[in-house]
C-alpha atoms as a PDB file:
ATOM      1  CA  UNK A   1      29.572  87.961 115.660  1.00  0.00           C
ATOM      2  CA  UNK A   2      26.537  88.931 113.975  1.00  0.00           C
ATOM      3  CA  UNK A   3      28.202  92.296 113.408  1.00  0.00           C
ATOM      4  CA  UNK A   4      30.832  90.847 111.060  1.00  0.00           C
ATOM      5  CA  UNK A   5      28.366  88.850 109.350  1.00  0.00           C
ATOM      6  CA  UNK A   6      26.389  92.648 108.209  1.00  0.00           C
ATOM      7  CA  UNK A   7      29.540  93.868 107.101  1.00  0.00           C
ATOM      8  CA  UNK A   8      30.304  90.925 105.569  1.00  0.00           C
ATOM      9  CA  UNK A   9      27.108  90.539 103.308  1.00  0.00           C
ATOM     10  CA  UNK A  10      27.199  94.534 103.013  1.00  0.00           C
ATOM     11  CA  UNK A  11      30.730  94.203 101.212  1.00  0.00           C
ATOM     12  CA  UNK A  12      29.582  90.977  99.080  1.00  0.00           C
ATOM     13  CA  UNK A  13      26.534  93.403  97.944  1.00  0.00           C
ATOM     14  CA  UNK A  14      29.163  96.355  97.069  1.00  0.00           C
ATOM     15  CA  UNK A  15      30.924  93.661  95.471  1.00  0.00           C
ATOM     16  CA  UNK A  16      28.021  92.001  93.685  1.00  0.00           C
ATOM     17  CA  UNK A  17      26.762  95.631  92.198  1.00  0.00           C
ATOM     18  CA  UNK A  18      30.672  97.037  91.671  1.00  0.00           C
ATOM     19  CA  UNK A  19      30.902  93.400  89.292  1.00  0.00           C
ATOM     20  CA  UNK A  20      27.374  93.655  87.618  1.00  0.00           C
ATOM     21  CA  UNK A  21      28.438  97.647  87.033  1.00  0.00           C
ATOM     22  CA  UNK A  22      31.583  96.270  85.482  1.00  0.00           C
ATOM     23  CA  UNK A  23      29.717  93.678  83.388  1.00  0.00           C
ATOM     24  CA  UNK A  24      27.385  95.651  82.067  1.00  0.00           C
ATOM     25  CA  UNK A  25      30.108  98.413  80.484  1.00  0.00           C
ATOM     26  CA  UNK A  26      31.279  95.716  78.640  1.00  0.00           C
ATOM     27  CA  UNK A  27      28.107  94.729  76.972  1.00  0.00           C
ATOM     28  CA  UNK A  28      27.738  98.035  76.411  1.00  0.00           C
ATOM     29  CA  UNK A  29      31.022  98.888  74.725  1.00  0.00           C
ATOM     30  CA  UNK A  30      30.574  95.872  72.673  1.00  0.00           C
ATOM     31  CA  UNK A  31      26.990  96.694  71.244  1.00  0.00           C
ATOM     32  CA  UNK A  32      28.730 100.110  70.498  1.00  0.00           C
ATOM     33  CA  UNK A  33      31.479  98.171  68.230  1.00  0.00           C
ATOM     34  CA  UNK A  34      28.717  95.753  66.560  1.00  0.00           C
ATOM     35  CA  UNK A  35      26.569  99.445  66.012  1.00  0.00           C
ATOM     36  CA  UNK A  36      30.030 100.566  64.107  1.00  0.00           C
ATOM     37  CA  UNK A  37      29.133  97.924  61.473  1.00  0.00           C
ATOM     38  CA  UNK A  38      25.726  97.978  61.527  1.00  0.00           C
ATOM     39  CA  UNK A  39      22.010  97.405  63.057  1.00  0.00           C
ATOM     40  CA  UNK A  40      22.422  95.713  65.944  1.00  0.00           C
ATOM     41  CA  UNK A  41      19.527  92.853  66.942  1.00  0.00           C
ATOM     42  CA  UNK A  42      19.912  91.509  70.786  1.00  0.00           C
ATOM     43  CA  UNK A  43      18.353  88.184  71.751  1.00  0.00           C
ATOM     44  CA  UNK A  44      18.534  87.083  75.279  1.00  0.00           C
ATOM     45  CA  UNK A  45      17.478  84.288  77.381  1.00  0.00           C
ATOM     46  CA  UNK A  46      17.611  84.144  81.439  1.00  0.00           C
ATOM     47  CA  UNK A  47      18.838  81.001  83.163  1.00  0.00           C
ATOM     48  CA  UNK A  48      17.541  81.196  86.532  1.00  0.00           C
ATOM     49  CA  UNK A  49      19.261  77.522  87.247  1.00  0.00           C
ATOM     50  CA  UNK A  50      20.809  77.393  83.599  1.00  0.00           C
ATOM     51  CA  UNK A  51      23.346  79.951  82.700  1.00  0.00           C
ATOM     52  CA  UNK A  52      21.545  82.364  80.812  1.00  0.00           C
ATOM     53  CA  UNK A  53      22.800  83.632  76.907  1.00  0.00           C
ATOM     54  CA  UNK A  54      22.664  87.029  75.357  1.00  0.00           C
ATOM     55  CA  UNK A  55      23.033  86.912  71.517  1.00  0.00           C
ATOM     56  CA  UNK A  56      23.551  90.041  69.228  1.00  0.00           C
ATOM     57  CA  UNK A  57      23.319  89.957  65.680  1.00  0.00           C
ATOM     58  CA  UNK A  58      24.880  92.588  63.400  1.00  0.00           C
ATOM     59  CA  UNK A  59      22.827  92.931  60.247  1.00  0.00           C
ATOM     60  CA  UNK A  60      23.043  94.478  57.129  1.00  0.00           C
ATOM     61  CA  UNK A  61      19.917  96.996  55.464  1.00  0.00           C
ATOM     62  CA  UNK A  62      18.203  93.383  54.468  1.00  0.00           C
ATOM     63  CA  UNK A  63      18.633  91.644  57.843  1.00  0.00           C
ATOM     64  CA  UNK A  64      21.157  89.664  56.490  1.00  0.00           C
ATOM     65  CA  UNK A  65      23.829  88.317  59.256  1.00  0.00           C
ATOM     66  CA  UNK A  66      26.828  90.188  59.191  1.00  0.00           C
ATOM     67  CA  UNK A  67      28.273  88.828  62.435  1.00  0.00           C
ATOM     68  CA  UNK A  68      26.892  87.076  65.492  1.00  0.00           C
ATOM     69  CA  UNK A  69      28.420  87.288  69.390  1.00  0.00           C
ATOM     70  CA  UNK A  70      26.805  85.313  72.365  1.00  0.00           C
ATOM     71  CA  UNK A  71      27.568  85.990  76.067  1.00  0.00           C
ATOM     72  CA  UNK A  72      26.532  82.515  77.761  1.00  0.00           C
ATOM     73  CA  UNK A  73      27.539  81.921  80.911  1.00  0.00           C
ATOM     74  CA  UNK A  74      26.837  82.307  85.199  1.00  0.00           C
ATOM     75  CA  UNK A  75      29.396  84.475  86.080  1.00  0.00           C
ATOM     76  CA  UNK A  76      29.772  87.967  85.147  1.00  0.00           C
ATOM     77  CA  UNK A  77      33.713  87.144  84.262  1.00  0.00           C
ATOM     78  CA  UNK A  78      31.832  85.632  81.259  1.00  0.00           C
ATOM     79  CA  UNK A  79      32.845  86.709  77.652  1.00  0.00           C
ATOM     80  CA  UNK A  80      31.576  87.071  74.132  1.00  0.00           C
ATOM     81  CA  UNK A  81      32.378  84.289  72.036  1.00  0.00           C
ATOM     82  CA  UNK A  82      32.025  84.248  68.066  1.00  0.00           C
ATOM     83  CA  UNK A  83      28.754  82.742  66.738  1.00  0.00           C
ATOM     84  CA  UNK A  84      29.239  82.275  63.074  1.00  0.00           C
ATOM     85  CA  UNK A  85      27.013  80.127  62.299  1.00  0.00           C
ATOM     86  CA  UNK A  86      24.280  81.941  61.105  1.00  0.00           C
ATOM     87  CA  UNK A  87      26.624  84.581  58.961  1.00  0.00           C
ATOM     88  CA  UNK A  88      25.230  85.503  55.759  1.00  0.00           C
ATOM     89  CA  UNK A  89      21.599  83.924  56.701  1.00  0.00           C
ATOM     90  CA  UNK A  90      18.817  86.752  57.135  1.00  0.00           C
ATOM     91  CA  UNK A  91      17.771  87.335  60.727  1.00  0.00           C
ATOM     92  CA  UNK A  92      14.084  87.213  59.864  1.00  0.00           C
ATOM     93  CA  UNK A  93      13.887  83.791  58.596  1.00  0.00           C
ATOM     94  CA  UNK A  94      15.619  81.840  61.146  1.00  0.00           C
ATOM     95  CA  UNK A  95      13.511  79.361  62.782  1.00  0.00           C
ATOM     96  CA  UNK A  96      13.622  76.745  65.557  1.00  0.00           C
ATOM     97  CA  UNK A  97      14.541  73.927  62.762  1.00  0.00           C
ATOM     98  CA  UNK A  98      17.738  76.383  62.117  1.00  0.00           C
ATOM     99  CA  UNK A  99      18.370  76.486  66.022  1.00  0.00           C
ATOM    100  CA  UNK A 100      18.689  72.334  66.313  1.00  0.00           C
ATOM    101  CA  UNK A 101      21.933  71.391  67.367  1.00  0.00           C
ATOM    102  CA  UNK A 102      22.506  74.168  69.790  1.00  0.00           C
ATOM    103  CA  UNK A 103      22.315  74.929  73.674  1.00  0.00           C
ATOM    104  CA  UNK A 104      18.576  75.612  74.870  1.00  0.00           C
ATOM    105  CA  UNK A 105      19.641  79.022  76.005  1.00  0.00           C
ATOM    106  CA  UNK A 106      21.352  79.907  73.196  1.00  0.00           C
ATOM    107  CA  UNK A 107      18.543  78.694  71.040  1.00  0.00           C
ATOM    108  CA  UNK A 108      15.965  81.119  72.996  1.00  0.00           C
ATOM    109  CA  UNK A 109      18.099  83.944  73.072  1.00  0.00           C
ATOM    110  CA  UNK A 110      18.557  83.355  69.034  1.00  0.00           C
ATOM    111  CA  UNK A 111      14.690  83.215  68.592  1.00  0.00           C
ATOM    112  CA  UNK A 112      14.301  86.426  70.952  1.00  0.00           C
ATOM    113  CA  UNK A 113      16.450  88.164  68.546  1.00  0.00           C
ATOM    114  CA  UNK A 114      14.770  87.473  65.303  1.00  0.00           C
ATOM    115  CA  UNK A 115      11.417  87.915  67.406  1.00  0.00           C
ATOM    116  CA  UNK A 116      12.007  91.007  69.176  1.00  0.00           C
ATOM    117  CA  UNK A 117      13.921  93.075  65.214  1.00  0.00           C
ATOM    118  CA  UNK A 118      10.815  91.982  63.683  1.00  0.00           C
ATOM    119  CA  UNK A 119       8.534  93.534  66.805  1.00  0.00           C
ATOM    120  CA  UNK A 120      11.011  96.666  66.427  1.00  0.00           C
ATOM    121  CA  UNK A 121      10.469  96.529  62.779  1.00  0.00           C
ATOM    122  CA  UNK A 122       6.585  96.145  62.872  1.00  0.00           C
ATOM    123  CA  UNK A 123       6.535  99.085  65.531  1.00  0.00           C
ATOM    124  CA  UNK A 124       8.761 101.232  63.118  1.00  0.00           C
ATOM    125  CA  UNK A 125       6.443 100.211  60.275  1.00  0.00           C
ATOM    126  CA  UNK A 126       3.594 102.222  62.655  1.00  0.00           C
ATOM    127  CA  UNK A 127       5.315 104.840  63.516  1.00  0.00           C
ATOM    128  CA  UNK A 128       5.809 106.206  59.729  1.00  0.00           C
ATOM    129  CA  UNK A 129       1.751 105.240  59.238  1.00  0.00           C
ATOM    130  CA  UNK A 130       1.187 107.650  61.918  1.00  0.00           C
ATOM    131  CA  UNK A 131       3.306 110.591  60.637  1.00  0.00           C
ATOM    132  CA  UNK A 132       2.293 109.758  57.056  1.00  0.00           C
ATOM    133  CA  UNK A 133      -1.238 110.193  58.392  1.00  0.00           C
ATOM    134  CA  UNK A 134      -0.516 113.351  60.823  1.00  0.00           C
ATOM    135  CA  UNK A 135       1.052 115.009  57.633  1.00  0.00           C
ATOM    136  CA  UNK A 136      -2.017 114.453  55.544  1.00  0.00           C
ATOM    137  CA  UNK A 137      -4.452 115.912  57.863  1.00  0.00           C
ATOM    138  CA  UNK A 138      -2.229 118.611  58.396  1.00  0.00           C
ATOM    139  CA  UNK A 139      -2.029 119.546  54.684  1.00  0.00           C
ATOM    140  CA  UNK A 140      -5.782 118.528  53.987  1.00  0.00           C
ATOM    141  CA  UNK A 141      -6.914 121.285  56.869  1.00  0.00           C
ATOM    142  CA  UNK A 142      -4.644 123.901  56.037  1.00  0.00           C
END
């Protein structure tokens, strides 16, 4: 008896990892399509008791909107929908007033987004700094 139960959770664990495998090709195929257009911001929110939401934001050179896709849901058979209501609206300047009306988790994963471009952007901003400096020390020296 207990002999059938290990195989049984061992196959629900080949299962579980063969599904999350399968899930996560998806998102990443998708991200590649949104990258086709354009940047790519990606928002997410974990539901640990809620189903969780994954939001990704195409945007233009300004941060403007170009398209928005959300992956809500608990099972990994879960799809990405169409989120157009933020299209044309600039990804930096959304705020939780802009948010009201909409699912908790989708409203986190939407604030993620905006939070974690302009983290990206900030640590991009840095980067250049540094090489900017690097250069000038360089040619100062030499």
């Amino acid at each position: 008896m207990i002999g059938w139960l290990v195989l049984l959770a061992v196959v629900m664990w080949i299962l579980q990892t063969v599904l999350g495998l399968w899930q996560f090709r998806r998102f990443q195929q998708h991200v590649r399509q949104l990258r086709a257009k354009g940047r790519v911001a990606i928002g997410k929110a974990k539901g640990r008791f809620k189903a969780g939401a994954i939001v990704l934001f195409c945007i233009d050179e300004d941060c403007n909107i170009l398209q928005g896709e959300i992956l809500q849901g608990r099972t990994v058979f879960a799809g990405f929908r169409r989120l157009d209501r933020w299209d044309g609206r600039n990804l930096l300047e959304l705020s939780e007033k802009d948010c009201e009306g909409v699912d908790p988790q989708a409203k986190a994963a939407v604030l993620a987004a905006r939070r974690d471009y302009e983290d990206y952007r900030k640590l991009q901003a840095e980067r250049a700094a540094d090489q900017e400096a690097a250069s000038g020390a360089m040619s100062a020296g030499g």
